[in-house]
N, C-alpha and C. Protein backbone atom coordinates (compact mmCIF):
# COMPACT_ATOMS: atom_id res chain seq x y z
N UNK A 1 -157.29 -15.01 83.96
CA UNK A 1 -156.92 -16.20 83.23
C UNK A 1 -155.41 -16.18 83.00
N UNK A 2 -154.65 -17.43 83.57
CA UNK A 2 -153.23 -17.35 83.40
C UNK A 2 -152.63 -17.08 81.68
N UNK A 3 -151.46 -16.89 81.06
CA UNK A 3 -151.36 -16.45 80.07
C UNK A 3 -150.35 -18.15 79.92
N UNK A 4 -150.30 -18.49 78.90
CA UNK A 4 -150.10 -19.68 78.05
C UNK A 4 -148.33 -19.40 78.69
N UNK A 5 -147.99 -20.60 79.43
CA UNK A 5 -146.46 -20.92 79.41
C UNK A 5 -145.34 -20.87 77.66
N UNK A 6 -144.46 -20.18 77.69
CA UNK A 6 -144.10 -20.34 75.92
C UNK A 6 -143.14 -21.41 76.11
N UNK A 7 -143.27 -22.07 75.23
CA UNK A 7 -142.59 -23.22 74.68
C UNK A 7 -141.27 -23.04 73.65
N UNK A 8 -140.46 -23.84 73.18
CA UNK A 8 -139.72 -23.81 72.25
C UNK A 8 -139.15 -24.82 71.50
N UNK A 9 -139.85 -25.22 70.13
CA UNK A 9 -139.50 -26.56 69.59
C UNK A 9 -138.45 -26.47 69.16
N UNK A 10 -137.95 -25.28 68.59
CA UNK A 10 -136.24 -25.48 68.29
C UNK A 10 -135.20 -25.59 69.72
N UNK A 11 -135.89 -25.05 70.71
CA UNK A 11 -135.42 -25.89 72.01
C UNK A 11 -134.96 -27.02 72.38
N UNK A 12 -135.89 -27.90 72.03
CA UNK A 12 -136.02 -29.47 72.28
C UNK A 12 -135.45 -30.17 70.62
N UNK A 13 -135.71 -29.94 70.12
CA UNK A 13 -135.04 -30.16 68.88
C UNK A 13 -133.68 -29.94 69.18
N UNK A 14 -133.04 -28.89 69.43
CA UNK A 14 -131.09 -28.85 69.90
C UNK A 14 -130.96 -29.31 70.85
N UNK A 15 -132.08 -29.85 72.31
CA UNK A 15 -131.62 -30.46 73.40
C UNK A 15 -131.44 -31.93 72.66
N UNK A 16 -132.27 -32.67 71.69
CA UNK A 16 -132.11 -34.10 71.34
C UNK A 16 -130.93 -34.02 70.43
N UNK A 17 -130.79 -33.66 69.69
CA UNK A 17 -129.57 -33.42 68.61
C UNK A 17 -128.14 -33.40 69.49
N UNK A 18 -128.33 -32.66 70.30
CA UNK A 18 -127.21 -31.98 71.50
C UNK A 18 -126.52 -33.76 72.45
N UNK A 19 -127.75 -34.31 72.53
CA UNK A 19 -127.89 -35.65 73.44
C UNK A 19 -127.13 -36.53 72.40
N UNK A 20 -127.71 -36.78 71.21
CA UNK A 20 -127.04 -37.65 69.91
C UNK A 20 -125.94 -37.36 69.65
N UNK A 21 -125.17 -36.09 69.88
CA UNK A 21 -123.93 -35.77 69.27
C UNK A 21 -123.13 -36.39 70.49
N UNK A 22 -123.47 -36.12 71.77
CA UNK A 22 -122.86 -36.03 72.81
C UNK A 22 -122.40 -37.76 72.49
N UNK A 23 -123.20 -38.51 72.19
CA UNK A 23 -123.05 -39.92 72.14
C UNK A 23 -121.86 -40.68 71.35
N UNK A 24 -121.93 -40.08 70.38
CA UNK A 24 -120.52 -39.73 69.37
C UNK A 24 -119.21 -39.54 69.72
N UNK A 25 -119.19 -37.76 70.49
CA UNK A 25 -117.87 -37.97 71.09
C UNK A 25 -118.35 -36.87 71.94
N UNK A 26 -118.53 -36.80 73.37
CA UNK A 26 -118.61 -35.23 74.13
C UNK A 26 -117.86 -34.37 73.67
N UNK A 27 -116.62 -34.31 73.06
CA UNK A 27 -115.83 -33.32 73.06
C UNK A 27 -116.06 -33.19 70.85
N UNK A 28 -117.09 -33.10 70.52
CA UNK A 28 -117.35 -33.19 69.01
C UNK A 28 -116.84 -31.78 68.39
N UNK A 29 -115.97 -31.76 67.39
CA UNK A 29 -115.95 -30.21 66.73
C UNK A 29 -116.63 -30.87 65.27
N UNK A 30 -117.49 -29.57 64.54
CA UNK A 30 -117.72 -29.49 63.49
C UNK A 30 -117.17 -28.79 62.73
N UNK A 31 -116.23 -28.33 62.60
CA UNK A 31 -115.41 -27.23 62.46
C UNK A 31 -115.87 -25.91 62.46
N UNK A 32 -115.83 -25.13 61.74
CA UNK A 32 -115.97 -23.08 61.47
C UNK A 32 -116.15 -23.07 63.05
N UNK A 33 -115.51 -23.78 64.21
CA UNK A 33 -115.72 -22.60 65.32
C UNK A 33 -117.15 -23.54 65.98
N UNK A 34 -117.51 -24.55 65.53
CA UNK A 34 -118.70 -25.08 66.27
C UNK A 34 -118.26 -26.44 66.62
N UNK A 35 -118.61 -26.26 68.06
CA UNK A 35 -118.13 -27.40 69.00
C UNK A 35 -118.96 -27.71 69.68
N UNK A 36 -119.28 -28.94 70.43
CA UNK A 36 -120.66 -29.15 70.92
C UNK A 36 -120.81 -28.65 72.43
N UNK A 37 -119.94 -28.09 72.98
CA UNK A 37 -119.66 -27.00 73.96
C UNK A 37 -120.17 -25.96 73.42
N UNK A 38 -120.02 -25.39 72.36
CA UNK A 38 -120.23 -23.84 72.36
C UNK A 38 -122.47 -23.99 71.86
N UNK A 39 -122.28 -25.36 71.00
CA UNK A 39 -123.81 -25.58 70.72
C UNK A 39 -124.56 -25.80 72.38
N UNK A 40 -123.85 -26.88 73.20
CA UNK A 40 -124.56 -26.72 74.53
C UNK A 40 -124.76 -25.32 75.16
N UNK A 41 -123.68 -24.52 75.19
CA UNK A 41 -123.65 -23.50 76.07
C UNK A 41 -125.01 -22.69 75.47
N UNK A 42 -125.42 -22.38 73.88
CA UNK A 42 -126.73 -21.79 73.34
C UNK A 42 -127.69 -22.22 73.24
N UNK A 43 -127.72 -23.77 73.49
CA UNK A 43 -128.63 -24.24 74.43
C UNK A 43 -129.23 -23.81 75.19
N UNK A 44 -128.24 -23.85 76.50
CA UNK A 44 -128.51 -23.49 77.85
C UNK A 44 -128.75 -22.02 77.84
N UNK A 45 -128.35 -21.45 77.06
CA UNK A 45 -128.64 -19.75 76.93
C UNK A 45 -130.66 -19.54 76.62
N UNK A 46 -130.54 -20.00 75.94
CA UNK A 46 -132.25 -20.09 75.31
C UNK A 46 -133.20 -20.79 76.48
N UNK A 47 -132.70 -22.18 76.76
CA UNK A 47 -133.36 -22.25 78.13
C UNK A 47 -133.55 -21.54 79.49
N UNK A 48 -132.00 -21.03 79.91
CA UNK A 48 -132.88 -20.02 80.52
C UNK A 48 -133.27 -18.66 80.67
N UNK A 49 -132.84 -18.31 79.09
CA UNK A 49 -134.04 -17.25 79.06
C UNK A 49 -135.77 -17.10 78.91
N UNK A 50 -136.02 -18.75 78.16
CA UNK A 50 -137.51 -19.09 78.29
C UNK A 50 -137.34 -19.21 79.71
N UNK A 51 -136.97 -19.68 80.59
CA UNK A 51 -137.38 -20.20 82.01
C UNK A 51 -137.49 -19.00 82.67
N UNK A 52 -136.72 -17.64 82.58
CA UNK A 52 -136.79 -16.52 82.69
C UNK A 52 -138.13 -15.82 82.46
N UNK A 53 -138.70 -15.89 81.02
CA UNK A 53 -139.84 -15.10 80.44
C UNK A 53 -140.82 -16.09 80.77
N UNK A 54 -141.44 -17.30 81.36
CA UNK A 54 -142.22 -18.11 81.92
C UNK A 54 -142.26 -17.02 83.52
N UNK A 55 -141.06 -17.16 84.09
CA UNK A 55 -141.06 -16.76 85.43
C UNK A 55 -142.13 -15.27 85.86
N UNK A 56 -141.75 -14.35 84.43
CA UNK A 56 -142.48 -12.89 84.69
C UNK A 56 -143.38 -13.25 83.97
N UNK A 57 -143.43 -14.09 83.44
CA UNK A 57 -145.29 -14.13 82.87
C UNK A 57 -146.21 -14.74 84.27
N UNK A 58 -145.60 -15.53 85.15
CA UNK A 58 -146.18 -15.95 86.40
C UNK A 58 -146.64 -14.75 86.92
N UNK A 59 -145.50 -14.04 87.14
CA UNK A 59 -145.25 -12.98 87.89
C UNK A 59 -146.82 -11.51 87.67
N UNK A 60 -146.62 -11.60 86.22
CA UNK A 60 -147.46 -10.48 86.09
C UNK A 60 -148.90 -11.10 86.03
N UNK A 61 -149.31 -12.78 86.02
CA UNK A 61 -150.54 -13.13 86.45
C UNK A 61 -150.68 -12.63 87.85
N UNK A 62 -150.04 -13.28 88.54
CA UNK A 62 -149.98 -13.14 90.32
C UNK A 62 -150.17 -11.32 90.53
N UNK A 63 -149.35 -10.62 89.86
CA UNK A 63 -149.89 -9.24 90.11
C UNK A 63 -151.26 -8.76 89.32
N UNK A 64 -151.55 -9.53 87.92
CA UNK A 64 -152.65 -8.83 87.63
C UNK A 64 -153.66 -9.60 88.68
N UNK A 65 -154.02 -10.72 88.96
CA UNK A 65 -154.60 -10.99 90.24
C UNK A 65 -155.11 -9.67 91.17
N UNK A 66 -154.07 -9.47 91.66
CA UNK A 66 -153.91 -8.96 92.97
C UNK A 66 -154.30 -7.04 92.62
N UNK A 67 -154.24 -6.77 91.25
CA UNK A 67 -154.72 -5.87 90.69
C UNK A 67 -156.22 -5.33 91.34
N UNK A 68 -156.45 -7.20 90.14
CA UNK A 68 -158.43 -7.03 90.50
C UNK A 68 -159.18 -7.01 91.40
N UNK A 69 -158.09 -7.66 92.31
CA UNK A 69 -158.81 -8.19 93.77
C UNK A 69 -159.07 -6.90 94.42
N UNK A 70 -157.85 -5.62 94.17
CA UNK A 70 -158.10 -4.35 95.31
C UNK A 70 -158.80 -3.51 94.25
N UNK A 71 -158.76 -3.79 93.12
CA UNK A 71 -159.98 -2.49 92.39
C UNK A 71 -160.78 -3.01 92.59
N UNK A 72 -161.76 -4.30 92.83
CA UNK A 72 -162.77 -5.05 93.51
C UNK A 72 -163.37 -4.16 94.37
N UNK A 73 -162.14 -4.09 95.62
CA UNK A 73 -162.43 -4.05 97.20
C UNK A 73 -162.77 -2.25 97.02
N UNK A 74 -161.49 -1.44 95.94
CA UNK A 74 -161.72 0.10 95.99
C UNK A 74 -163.32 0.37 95.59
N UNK A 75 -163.52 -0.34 94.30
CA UNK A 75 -164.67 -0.39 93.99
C UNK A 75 -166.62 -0.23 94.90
N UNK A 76 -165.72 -1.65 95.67
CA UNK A 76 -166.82 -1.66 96.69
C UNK A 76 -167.17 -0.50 97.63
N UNK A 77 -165.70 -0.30 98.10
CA UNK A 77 -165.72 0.91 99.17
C UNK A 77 -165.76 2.38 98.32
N UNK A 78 -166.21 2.64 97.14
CA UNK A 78 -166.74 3.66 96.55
C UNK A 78 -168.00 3.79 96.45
N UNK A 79 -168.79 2.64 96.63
CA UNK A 79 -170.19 2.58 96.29
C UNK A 79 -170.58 2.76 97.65
């Protein structure tokens, strides 16, 4: 059974916020050091590290698969 894709609502929550600010002015500072560059760039950091940890969760279905399939086959050819 595949394992649940992870999601991230504070994800999508800073991608829409991120979209609204952009509308304002692309180049937006809030001041202390936060600019909507440095908020996009941790954005994009979080996305693709979920897109990352989706990828090896594929990964270790497709191998646990391929696990069962040859302890199956060892199985058989033990009996």
């Amino acid at each position: 059974m595949p394992r649940s894709k992870r999601q991230s609502p504070v994800l999508k929550k800073a991608q829409n916020r991120s979209d609204a600010l952009a509308t304002i002015d692309p180049k937006l500072s809030l001041g202390d050091g936060l600019t909507l560059t440095i908020y996009n760039s941790k954005t994009a950091a979080l996305d693709q590290e979920l897109r990352d940890y989706n990828d090896l969760l594929a990964q270790t279905d497709s191998t646990s698969t391929s696990l069962d399939m040859l302890e199956a086959e060892l199985a058989d050819l033990s009996e």
